[in-house]
Every structure is written in structure tokens, then in C-alpha cells.
C-alpha atoms as a PDB file:
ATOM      1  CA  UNK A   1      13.492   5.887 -10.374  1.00  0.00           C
ATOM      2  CA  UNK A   2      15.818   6.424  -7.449  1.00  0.00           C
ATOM      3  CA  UNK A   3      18.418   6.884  -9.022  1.00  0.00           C
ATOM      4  CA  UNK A   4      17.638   8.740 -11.564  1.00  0.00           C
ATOM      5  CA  UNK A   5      16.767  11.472  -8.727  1.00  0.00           C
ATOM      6  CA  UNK A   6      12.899  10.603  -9.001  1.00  0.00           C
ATOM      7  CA  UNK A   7      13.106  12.757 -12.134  1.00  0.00           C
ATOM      8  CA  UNK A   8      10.310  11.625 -14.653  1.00  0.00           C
ATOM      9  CA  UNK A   9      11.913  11.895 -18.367  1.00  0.00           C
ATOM     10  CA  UNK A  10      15.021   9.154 -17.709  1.00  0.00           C
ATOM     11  CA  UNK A  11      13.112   7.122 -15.241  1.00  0.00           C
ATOM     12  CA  UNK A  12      10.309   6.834 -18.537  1.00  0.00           C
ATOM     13  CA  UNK A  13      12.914   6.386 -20.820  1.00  0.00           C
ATOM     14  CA  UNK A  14      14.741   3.489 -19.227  1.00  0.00           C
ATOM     15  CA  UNK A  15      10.987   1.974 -18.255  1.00  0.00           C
ATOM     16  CA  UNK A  16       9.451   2.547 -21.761  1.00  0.00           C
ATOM     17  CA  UNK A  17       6.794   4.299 -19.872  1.00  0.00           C
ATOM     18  CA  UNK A  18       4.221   7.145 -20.996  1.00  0.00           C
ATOM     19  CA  UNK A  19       4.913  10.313 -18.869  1.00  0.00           C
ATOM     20  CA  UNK A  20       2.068  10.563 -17.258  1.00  0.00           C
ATOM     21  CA  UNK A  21       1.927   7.044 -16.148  1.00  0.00           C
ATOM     22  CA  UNK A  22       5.519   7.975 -14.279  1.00  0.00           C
ATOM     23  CA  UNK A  23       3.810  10.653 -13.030  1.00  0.00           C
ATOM     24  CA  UNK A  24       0.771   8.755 -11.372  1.00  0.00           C
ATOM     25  CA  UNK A  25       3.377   6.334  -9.887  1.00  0.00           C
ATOM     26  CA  UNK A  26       5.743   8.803  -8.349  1.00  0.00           C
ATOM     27  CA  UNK A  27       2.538  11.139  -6.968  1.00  0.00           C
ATOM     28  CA  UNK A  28       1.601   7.601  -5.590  1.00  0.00           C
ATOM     29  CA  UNK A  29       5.132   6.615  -4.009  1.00  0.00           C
ATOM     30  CA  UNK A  30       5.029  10.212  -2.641  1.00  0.00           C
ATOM     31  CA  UNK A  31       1.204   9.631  -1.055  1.00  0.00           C
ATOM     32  CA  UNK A  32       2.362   5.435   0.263  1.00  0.00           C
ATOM     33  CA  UNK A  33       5.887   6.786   1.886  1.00  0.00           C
ATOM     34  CA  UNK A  34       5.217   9.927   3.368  1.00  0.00           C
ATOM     35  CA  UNK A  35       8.574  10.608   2.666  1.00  0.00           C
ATOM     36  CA  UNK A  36      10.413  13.512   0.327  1.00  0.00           C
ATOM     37  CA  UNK A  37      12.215  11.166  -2.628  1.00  0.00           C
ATOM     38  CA  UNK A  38      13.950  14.625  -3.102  1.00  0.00           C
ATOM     39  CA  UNK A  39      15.678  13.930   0.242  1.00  0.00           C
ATOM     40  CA  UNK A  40      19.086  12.364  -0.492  1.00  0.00           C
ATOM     41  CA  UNK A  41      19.046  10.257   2.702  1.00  0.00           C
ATOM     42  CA  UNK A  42      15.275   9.242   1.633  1.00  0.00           C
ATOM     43  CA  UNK A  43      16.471   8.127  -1.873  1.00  0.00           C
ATOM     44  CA  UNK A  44      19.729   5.852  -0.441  1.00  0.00           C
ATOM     45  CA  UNK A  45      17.868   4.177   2.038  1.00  0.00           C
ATOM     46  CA  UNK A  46      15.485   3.019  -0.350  1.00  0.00           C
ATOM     47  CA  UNK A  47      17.929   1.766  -2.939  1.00  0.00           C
ATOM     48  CA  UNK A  48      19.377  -0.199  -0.151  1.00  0.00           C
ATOM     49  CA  UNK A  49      16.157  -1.722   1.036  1.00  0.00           C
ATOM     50  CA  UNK A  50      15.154  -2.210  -2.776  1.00  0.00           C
ATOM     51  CA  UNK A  51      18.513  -3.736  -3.730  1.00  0.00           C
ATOM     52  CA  UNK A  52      18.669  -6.464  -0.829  1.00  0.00           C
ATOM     53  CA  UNK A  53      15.136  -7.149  -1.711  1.00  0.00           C
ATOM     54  CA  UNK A  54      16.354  -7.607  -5.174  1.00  0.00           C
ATOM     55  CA  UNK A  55      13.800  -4.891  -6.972  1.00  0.00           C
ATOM     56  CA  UNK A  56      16.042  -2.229  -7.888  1.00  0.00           C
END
């Protein structure tokens, strides 16, 4: 999702995921960070954090 610019159609497409479904979750990650995911300084320091974690 991050890197796809926390836009819904290719995050769904490479997740095999119905669009509202990638809707809930990103109105969700939106609500749990606080944070804008629009922000490019948001979106990199969470694909660090997810990559050393080993998620993304």
C-alpha cells in the first residue's frame, strides 16, 4: 500500500482484494496512525519501519 501511494485500485490488485475492503483498511490505518499516508515523509518512514520488521 505504501508504495503504491496509498492509492486503492493497485494496492487491490496486487492484494487480490475487493475495493471496499482496501478502503476499510486504509480509513483504518488513517484512524490507528494519526498520520497523512499522503505525506511523502509519512509514507518512507513507514516502509522503513515495515521493511526491517520484515512486513512490507
Amino acid at each position: 500500500m505504501i508504495p503504491c501511494r496509498a492509492a486503492r485500485t493497485p494496492w487491490r490488485r496486487g492484494a487480490a482484494l475487493h475495493p471496499q475492503t482496501v478502503s476499510g483498511r486504509l480509513h483504518r490505518l488513517r484512524d490507528l496512525l494519526a498520520d497523512d499516508l499522503e505525506d511523502p515523509t509519512t509514507r518512507s518512514e513507514l516502509l522503513v519501519l515495515l521493511t526491517a520488521e520484515g512486513v512490507a
